[in-house]
N, C-alpha and C. Protein backbone atom coordinates (compact mmCIF):
# COMPACT_ATOMS: atom_id res chain seq x y z
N UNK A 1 94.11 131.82 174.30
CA UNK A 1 93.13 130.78 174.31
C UNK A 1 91.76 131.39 174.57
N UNK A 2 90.66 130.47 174.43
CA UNK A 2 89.46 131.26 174.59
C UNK A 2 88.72 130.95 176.34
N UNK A 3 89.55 130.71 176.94
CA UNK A 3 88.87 130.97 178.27
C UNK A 3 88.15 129.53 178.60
N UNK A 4 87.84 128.30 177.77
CA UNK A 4 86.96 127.52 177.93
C UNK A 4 87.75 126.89 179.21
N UNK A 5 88.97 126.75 179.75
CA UNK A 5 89.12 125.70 180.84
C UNK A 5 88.93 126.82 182.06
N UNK A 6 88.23 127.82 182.07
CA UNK A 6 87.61 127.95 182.84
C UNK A 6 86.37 127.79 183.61
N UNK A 7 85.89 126.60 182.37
CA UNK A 7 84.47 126.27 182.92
C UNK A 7 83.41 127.13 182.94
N UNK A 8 83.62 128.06 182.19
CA UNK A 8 82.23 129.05 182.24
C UNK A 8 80.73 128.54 182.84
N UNK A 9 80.61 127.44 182.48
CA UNK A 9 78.93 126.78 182.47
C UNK A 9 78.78 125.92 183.86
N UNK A 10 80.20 125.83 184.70
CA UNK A 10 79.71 125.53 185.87
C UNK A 10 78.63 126.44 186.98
N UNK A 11 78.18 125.59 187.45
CA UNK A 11 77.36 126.35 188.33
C UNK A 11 78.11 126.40 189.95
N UNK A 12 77.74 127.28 191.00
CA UNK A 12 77.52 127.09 191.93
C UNK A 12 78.06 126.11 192.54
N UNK A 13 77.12 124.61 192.54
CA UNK A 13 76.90 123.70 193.03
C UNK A 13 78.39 122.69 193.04
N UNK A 14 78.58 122.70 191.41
CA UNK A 14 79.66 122.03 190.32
C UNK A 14 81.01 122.66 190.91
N UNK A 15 80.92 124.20 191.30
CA UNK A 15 82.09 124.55 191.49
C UNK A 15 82.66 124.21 192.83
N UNK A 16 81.70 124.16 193.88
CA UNK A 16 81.81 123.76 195.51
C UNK A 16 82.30 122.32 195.50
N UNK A 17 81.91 121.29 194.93
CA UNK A 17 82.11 119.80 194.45
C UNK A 17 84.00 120.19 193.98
N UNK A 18 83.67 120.59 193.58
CA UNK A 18 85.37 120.96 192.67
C UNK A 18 86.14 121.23 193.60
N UNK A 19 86.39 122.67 194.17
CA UNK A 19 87.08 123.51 195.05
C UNK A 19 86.91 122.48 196.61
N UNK A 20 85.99 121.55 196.87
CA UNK A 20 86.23 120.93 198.11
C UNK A 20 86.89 119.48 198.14
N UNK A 21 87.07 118.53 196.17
CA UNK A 21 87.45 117.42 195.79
C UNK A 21 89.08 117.60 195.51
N UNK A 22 90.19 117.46 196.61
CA UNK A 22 91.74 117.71 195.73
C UNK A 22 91.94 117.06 194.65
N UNK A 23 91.44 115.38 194.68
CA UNK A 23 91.71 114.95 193.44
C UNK A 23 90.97 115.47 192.25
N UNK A 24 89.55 115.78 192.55
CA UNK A 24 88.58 116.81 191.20
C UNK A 24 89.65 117.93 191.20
N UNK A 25 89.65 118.78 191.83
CA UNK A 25 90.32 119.93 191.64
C UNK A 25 91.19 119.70 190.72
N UNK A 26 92.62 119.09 191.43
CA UNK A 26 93.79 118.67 190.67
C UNK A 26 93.69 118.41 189.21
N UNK A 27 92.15 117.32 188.88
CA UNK A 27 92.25 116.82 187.49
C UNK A 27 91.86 117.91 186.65
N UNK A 28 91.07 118.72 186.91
CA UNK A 28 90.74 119.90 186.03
C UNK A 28 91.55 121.35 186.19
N UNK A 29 92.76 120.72 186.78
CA UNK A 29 93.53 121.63 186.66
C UNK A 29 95.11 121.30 185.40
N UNK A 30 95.13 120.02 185.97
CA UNK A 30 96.52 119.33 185.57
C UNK A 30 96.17 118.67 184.05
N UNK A 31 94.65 117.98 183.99
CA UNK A 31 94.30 116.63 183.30
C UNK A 31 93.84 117.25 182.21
N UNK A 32 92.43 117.88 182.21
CA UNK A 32 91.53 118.29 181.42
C UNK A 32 91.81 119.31 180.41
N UNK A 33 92.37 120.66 180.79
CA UNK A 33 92.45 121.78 180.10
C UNK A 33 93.19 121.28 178.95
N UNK A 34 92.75 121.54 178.20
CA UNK A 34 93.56 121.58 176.44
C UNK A 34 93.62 123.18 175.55
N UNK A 35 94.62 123.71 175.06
CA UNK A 35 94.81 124.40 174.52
C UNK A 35 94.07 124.18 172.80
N UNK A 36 93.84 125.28 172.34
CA UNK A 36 93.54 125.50 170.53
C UNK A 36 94.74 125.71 170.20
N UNK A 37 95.84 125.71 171.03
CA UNK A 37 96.76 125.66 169.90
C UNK A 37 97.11 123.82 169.94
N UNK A 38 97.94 123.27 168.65
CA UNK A 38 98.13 121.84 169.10
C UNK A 38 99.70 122.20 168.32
N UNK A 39 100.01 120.59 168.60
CA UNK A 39 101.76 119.98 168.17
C UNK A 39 101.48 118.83 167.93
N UNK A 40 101.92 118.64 166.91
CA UNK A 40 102.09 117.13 166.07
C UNK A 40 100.84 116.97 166.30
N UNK A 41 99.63 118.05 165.17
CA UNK A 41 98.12 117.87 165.18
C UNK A 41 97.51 117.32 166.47
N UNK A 42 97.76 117.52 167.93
CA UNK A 42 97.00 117.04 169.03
C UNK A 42 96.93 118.57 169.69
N UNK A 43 95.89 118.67 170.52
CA UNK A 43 95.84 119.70 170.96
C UNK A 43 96.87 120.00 172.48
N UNK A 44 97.64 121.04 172.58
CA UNK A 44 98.49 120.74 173.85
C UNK A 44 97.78 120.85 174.94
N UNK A 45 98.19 120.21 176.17
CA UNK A 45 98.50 120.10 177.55
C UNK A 45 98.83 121.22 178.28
N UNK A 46 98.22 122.29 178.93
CA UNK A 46 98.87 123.45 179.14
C UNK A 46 99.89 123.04 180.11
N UNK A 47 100.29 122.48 181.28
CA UNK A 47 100.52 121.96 182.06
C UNK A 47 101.88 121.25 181.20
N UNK A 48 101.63 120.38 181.20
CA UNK A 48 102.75 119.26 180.26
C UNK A 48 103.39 120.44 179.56
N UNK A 49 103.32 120.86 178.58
CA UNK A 49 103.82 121.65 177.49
C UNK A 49 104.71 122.45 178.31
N UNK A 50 104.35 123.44 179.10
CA UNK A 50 105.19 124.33 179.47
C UNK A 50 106.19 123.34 180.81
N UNK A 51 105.87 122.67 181.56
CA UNK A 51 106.75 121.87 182.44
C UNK A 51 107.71 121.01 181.72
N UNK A 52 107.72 120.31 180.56
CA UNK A 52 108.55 119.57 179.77
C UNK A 52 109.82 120.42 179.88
N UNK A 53 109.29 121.55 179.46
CA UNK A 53 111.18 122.12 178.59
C UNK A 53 111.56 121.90 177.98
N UNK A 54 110.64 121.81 176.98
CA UNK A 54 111.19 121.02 175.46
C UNK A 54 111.43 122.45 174.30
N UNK A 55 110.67 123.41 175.15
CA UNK A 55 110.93 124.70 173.77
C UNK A 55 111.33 125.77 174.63
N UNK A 56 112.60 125.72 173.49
CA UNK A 56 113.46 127.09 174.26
C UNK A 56 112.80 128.78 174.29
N UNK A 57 112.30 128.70 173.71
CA UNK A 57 111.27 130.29 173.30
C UNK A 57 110.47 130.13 174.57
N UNK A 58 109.65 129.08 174.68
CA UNK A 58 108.61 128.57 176.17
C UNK A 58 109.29 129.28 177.55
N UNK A 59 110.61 128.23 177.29
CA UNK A 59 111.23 128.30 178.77
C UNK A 59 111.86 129.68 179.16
N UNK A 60 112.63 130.54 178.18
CA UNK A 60 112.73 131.94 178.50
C UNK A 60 111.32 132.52 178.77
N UNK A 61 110.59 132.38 178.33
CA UNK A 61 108.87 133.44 178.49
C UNK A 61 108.60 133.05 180.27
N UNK A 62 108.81 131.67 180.30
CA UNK A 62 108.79 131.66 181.74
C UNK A 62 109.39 132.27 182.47
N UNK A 63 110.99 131.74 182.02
CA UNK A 63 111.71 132.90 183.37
C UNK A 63 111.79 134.22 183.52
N UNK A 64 110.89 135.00 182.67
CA UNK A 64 110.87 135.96 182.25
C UNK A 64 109.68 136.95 183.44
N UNK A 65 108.30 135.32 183.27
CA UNK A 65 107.26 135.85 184.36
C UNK A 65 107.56 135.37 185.49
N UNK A 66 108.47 134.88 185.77
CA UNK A 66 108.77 134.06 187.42
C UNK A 66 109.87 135.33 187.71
């Protein structure tokens, strides 16, 4: 992926707001990020996608890094 749900363009300020909000935090961790790759033309869920267990190729790569 290209790095964008890292927020490059936050500042400072944006990131302290973030890192001190659990529910901000949480949502731009769990909610927001979208992948360039997509399924059934939507872009995926990094989060969702790999927690489902819906793809067997996925779920070995995991147990692979755990």
């Amino acid at each position: 992926d290209c790095g964008s749900s890292l927020y490059p363009q936050a500042d400072d300020e944006l990131m302290t707001r973030i890192l001190n909000n659990k529910n901000e935090f949480n949502h731009r961790i769990f909610d927001i990020p979208l992948s360039a790759i997509t399924y059934n033309g939507k872009k995926i869920n990094y989060f969702n996608f790999l927690s489902e267990g819906k793809f067997e190729d996925c779920n070995t790569a995991l147990k692979r890094i755990l």
